[in-house]
Protein backbone atom coordinates (compact mmCIF):
# COMPACT_ATOMS: atom_id res chain seq x y z
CA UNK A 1 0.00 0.00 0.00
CA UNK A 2 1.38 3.92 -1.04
CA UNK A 3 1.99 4.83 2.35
CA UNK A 4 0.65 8.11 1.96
CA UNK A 5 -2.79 6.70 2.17
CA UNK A 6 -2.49 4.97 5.56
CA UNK A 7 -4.46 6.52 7.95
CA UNK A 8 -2.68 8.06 11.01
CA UNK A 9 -4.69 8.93 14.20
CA UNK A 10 -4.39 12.46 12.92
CA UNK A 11 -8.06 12.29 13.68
CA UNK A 12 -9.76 9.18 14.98
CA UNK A 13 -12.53 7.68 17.08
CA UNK A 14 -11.67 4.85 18.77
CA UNK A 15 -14.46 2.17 19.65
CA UNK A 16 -14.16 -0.17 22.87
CA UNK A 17 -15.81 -3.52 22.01
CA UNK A 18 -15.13 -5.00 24.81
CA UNK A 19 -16.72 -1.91 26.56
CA UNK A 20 -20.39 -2.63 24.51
CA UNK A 21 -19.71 -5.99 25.59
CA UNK A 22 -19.64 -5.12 29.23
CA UNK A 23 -21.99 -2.58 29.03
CA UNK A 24 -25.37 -5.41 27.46
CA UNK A 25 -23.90 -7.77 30.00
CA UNK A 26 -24.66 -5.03 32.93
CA UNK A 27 -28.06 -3.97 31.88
CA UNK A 28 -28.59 -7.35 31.07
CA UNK A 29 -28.14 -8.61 34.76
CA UNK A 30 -29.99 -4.95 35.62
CA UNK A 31 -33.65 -5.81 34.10
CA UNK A 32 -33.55 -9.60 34.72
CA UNK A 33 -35.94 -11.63 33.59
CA UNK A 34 -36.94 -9.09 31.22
CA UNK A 35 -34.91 -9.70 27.70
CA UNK A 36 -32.56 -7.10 25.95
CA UNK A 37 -33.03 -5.91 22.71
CA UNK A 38 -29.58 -3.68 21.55
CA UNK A 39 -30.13 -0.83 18.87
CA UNK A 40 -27.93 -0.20 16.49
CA UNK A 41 -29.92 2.18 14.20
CA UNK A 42 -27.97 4.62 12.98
CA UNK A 43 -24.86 2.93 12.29
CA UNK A 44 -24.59 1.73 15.88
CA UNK A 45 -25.51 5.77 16.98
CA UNK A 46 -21.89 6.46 15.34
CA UNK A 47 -20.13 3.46 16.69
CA UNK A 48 -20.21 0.92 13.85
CA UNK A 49 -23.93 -1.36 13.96
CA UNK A 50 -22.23 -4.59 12.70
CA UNK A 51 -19.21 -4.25 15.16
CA UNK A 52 -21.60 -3.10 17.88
CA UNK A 53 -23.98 -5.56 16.98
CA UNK A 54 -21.70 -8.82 17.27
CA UNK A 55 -20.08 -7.13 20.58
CA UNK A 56 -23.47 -6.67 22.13
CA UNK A 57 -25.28 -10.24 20.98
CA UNK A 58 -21.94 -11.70 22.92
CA UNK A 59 -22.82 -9.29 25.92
CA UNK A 60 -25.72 -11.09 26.45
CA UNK A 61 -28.52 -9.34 24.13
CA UNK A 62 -31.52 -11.60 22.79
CA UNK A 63 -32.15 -9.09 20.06
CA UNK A 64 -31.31 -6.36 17.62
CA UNK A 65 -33.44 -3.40 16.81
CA UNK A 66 -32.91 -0.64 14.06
CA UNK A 67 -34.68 1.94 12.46
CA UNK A 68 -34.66 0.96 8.89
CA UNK A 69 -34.80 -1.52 6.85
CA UNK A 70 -31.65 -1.14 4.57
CA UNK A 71 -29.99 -1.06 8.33
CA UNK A 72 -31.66 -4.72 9.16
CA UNK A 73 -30.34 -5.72 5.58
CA UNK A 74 -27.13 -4.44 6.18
CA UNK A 75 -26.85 -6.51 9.23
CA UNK A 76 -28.04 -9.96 7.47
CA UNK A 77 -25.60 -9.09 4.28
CA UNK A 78 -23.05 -8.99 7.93
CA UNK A 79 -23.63 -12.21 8.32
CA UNK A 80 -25.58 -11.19 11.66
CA UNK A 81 -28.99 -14.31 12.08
CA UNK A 82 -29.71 -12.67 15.21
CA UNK A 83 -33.52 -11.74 15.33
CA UNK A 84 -33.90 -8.13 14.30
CA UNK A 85 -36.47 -5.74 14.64
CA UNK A 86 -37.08 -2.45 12.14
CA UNK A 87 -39.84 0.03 12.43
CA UNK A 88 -39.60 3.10 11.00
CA UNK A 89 -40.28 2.72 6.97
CA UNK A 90 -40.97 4.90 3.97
CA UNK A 91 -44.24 5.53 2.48
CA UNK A 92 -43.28 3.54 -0.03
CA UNK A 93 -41.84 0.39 1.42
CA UNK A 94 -41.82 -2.87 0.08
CA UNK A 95 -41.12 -5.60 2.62
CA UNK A 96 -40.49 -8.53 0.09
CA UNK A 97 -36.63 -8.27 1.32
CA UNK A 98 -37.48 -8.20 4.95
CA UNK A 99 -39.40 -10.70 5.14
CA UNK A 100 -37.08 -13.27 2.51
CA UNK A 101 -34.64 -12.25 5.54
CA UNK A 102 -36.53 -12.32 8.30
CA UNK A 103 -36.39 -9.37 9.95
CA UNK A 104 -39.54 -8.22 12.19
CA UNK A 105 -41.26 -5.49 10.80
CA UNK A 106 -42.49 -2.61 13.34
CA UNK A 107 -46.38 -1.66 11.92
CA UNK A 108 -47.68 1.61 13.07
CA UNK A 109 -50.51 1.51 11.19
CA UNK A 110 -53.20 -0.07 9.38
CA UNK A 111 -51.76 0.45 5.92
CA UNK A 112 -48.56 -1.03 7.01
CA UNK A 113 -50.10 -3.94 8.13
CA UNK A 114 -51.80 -4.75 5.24
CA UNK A 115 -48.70 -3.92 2.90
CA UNK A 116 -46.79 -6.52 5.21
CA UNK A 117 -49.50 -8.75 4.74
CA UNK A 118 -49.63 -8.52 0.79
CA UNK A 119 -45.68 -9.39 0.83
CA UNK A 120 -45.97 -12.15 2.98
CA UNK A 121 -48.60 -13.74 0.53
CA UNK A 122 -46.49 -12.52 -2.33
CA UNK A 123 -43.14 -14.78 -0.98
CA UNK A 124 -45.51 -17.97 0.91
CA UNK A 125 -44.47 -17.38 4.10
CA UNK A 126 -45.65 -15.13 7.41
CA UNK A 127 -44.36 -11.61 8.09
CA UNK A 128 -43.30 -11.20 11.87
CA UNK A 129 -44.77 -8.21 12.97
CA UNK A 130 -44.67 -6.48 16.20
CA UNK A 131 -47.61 -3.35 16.42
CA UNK A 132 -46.58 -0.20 17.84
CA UNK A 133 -49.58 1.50 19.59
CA UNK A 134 -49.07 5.74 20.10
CA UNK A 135 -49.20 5.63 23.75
CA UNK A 136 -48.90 9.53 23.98
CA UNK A 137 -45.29 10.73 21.84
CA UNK A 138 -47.32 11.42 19.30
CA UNK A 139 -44.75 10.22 16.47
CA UNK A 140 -45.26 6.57 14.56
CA UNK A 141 -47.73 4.39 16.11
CA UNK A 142 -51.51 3.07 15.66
CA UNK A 143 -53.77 5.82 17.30
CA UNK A 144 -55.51 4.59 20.30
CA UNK A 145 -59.25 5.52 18.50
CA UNK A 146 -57.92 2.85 15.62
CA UNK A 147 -55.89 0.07 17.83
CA UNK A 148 -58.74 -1.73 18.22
CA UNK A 149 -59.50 -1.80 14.34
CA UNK A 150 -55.60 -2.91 13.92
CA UNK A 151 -55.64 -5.84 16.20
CA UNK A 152 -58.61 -6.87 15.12
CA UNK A 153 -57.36 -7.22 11.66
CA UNK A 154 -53.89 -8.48 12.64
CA UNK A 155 -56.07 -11.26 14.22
CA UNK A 156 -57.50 -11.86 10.83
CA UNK A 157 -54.34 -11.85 8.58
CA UNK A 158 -52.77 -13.86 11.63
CA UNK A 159 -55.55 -16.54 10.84
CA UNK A 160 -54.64 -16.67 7.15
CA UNK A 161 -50.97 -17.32 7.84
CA UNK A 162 -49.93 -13.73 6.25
CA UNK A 163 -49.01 -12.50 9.83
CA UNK A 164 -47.95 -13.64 12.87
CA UNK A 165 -48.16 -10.80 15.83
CA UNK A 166 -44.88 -11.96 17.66
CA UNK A 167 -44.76 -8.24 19.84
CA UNK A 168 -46.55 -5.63 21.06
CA UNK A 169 -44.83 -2.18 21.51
CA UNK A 170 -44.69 1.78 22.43
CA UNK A 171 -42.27 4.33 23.33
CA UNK A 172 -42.27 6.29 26.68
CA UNK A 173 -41.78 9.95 26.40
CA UNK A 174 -39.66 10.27 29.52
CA UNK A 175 -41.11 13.52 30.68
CA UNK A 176 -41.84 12.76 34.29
CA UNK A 177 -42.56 9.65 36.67
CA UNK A 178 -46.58 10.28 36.22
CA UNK A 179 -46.39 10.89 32.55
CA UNK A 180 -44.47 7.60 32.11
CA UNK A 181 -47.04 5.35 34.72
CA UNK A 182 -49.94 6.98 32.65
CA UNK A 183 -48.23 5.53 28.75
CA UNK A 184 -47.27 2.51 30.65
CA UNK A 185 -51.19 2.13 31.63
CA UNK A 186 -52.42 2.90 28.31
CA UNK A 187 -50.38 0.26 26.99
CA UNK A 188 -51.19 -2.37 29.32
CA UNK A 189 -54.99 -1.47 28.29
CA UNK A 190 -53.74 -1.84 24.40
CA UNK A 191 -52.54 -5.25 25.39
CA UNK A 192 -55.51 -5.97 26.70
CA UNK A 193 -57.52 -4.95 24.06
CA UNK A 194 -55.03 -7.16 21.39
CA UNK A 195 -55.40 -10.26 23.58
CA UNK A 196 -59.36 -9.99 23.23
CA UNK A 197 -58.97 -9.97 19.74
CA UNK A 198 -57.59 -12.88 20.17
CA UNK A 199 -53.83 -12.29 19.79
CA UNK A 200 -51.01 -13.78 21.87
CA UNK A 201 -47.80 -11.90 21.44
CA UNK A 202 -44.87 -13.39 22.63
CA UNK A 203 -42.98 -10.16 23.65
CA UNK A 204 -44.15 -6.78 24.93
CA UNK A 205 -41.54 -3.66 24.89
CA UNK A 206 -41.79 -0.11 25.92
CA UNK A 207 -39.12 0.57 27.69
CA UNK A 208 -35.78 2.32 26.70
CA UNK A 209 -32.40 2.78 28.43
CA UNK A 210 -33.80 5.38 30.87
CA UNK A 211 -37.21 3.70 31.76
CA UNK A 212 -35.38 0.10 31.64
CA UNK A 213 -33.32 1.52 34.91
CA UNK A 214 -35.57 3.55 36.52
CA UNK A 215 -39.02 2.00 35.98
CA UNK A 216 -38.66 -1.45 36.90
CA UNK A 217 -42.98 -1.97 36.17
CA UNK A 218 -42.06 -0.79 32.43
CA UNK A 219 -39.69 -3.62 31.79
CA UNK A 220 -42.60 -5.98 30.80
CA UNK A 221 -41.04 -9.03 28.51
CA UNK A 222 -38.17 -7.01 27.20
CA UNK A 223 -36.61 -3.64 27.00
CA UNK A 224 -35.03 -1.84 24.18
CA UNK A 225 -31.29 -0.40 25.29
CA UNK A 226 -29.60 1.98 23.20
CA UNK A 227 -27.67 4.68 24.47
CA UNK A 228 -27.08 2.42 27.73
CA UNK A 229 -24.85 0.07 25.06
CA UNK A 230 -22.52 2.86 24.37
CA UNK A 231 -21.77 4.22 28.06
CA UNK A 232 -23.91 7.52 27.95
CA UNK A 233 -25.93 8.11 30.01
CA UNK A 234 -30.06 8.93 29.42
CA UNK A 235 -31.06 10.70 31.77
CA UNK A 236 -29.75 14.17 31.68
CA UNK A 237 -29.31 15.04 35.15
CA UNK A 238 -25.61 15.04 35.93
CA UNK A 239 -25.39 11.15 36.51
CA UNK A 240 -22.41 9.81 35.36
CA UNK A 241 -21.62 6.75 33.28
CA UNK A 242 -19.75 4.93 36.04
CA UNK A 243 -22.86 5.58 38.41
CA UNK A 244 -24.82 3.09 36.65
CA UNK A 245 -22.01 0.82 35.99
CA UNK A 246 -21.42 1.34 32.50
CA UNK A 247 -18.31 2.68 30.25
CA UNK A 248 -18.21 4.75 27.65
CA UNK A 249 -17.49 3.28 24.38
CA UNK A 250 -16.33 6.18 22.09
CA UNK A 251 -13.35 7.91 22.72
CA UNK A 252 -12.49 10.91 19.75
CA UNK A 253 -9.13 12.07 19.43
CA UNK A 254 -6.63 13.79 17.03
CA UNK A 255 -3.74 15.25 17.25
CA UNK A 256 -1.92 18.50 17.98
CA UNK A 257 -1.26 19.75 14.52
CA UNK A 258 0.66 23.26 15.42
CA UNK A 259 1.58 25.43 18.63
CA UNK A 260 1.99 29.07 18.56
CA UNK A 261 2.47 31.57 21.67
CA UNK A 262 0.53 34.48 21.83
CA UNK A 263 0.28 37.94 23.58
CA UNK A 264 -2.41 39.67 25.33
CA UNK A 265 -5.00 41.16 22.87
CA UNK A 266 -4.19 38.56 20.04
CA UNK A 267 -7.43 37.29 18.56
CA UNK A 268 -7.75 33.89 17.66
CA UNK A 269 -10.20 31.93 14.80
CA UNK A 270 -12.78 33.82 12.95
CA UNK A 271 -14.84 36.96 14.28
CA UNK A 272 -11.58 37.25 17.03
CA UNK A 273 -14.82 36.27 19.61
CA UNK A 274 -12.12 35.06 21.79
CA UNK A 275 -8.91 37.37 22.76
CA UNK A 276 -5.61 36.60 24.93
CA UNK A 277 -6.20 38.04 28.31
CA UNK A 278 -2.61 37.43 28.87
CA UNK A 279 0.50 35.69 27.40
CA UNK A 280 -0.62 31.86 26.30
CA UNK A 281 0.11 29.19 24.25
CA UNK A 282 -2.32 28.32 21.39
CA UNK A 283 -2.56 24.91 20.21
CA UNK A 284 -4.31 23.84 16.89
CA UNK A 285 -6.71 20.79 16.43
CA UNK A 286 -7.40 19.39 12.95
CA UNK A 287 -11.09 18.32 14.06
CA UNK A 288 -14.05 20.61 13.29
CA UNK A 289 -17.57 21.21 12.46
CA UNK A 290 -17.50 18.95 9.01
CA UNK A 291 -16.57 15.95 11.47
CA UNK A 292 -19.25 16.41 13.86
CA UNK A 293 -17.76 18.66 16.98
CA UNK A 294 -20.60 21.72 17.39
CA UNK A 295 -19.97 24.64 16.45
CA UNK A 296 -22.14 25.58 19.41
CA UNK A 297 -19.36 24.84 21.98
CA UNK A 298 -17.22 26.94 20.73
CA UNK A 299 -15.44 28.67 23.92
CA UNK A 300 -17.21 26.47 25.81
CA UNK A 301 -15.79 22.90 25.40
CA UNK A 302 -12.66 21.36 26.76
CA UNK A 303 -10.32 18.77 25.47
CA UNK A 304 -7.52 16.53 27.25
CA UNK A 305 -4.20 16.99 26.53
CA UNK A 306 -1.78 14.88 28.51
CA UNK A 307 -4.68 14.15 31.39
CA UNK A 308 -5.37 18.13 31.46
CA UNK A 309 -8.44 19.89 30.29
CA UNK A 310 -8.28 23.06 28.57
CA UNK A 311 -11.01 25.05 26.76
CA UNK A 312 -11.17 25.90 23.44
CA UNK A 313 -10.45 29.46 21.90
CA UNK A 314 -12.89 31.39 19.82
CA UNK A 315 -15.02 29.65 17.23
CA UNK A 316 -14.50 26.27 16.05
CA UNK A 317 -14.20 25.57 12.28
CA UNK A 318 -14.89 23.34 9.88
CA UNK A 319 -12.03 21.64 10.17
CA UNK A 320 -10.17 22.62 12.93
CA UNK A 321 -10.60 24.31 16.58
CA UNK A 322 -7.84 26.09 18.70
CA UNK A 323 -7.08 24.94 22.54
CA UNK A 324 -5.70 27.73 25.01
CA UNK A 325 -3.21 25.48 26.95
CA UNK A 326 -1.84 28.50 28.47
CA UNK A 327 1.94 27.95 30.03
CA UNK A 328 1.42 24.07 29.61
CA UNK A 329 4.19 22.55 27.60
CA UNK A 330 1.82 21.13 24.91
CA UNK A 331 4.18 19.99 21.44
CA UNK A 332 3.00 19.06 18.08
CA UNK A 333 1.99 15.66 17.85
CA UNK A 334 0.53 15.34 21.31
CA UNK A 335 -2.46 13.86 21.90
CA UNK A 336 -5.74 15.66 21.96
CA UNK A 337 -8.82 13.66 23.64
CA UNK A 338 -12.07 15.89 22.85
CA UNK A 339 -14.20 12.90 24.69
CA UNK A 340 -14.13 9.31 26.06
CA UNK A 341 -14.03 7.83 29.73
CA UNK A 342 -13.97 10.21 32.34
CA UNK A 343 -12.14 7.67 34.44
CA UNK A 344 -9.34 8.54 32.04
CA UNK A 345 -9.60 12.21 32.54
CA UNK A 346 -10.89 13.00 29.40
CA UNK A 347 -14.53 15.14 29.29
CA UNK A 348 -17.63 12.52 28.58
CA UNK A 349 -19.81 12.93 25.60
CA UNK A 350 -22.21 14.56 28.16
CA UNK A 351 -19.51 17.20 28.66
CA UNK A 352 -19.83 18.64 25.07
CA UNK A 353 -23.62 18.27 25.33
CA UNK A 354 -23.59 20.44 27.82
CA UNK A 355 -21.12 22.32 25.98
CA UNK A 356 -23.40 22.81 22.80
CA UNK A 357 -26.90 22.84 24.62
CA UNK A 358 -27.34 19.51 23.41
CA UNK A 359 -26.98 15.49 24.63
CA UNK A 360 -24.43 13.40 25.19
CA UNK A 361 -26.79 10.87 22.33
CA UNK A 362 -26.06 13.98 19.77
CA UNK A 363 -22.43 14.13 20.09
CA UNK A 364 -21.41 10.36 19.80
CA UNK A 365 -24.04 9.87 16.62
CA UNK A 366 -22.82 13.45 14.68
CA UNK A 367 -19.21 12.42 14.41
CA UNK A 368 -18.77 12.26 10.60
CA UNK A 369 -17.42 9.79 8.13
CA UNK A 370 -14.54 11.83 7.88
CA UNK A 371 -13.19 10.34 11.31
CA UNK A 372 -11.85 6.91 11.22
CA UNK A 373 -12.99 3.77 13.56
CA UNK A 374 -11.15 1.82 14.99
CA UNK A 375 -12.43 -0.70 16.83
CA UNK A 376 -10.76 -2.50 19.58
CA UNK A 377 -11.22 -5.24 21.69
CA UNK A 378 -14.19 -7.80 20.67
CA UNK A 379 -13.49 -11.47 19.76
């Protein structure tokens, strides 16, 4: 290979297998009996879904879940059997490929249920389906005013072998303790309603990372974990990854790619929003905005550089931010962690969500294709 097109950690995210593997295997002995389900939609949020996937089935997880269907597909083309659930699809859908690879298809609605239906019939065999009823997040999701229509169908197209109704499902909001017991209710009453119908799903979900360890009566048959997987955690209230026993899997770092020393009054980046107060050392990141660090913490968010933290200067760019490391002796070619394990001393994902008024599930899944994975650990 030309050598200069090996990649260097110039700029680099570095993805702990053995870390996703810990993490499944810790939530998974956290919602006992109930089953895990691991999503991996959107490319494992960041991580890699067919790394992340293998690393989390061998953590203990029963079950993959994406959003779409070319990610499902992309998994089976892996090599992944695993059972895997999608549920968001377009309009225009066809599910011939799904079901020839049996994935479980998420129907949140009437028409989706039928267009399952007509592909089943089309290929011979049943479509798996698990029906999502709108419990109250008002996205995807049978309206409560049709569910009973729905299930009453399903119960139908079950009968004629096009169907078989292996889950029922929702999504909790998370907006408060009461708000969750009251979609958790409705639910239960929309399982109740499908079982009159005569349906007998084998698995009902509704919980996600944040409900799964804080709502034990939510866990039901199994719970969906995604952000849990990757170390961050979902609640948003200053508890920390190691709190809940879990490690963060991403860690983002480049390199320092120049040092200059400045004096007071020197502006730095564009707009000069940021100005020397006194004599300090500059140091230059080749990460920016077209790799996925917000622009929104700029002059907010911190890096590691040699187990320090120091705050970046002024705006940062589309490719590249600048660090005030004042007297620190910081060289080119040092390392420059923007997030990973705080155990390590670098800031957590969290960190630079709070940085750029945002979450810690934001920053992980943003950082572009631009930034190499690496992947270690894993069998």
């Amino acid at each position: 290979m030309n050598p200069r097109h090996v990649r260097s950690p110039f700029r680099e995210a570095v993805i702990d297998l053995d870390a996703v593997r810990e993490n499944v295997a810790t939530l998974v002995r956290a919602v006992a009996p109930a089953a895990v389900m691991a999503v991996v939609k959107a490319d494992g949020y960041g991580h890699g879904a067919v790394a992340v996937a293998r690393a989390a089935l061998a953590g203990g997880a029963e079950r993959l879940g994406v959003a779409d269907l070319d990610e499902a597909l992309a998994l089976r083309d892996s090599g992944i059997e695993a059972p895997v659930l999608a549920w968001l699809h377009d309009p225009a859908a066809r599910f011939d490929a799904a079901i020839a690879h049996d994935i479980d298809l998420g129907a949140s609605s009437l028409a989706q249920l039928e267009a399952m239906a007509d592909a089943a019939a089309s290929a011979g065999r049943s479509a798996h389906v698990h029906l999502k009823l709108d419990t109250g997040l008002s996205r995807n999701g049978v309206l409560p005013a049709d569910w009973a229509d729905v299930v009453a169908r399903a119960a139908v197209l079950e009968a004629d072998g096009r169907v078989r109704v292996d889950g029922l499902f929702s999504h909790l909001a998370n907006t408060s303790p009461e708000e969750d017991a009251a979609q958790l209710a409705a639910f239960l009453d929309g399982v109740a309603t499908a079982e009159r119908a005569g349906l007998t799903p084998g698995v009902r979900h509704l919980a996600s990372t944040a409900a799964a360890l804080r709502m034990p009566e939510a866990r039901l048959d199994m719970v969906r974990v995604g952000i849990g997987v990757y170390g961050v955690p979902p609640f948003g209230d200053g508890t920390t990854a190691a709190e809940l026993g879990l490690t963060p899997v991403m860690t983002l770092r480049g390199r320092v790619a120049a040092v200059r020393r400045v004096e007071p009054g020197t502006g730095a980046s564009y707009g000069h929003t940021w100005r020397a107060s006194n004599p300090t050392t500059l140091a230059l990141v080749p990460l920016g905005y077209a790799d996925g660090v917000p622009r929104q913490a700029s002059g907010r968010g911190e890096v590691a550089i040699d187990g320090t933290r120091h705050r970046i200067a002024g705006r940062i760019a589309m490719d590249q931010f600048l660090v005030d490391v004042g007297d620190a002796d910081v060289a080119v070619g040092d390392e420059v962690v923007l997030f990973g394990d705080p155990a390590a001393g670098a800031p957590s994902a969290d960190d630079w969500g709070d940085a750029a008024d945002t979450i810690g599930y934001e920053i992980v899944t943003r950082i572009g294709p631009r930034v190499p994975r690496t992947h270690v650990g894993g069998a």
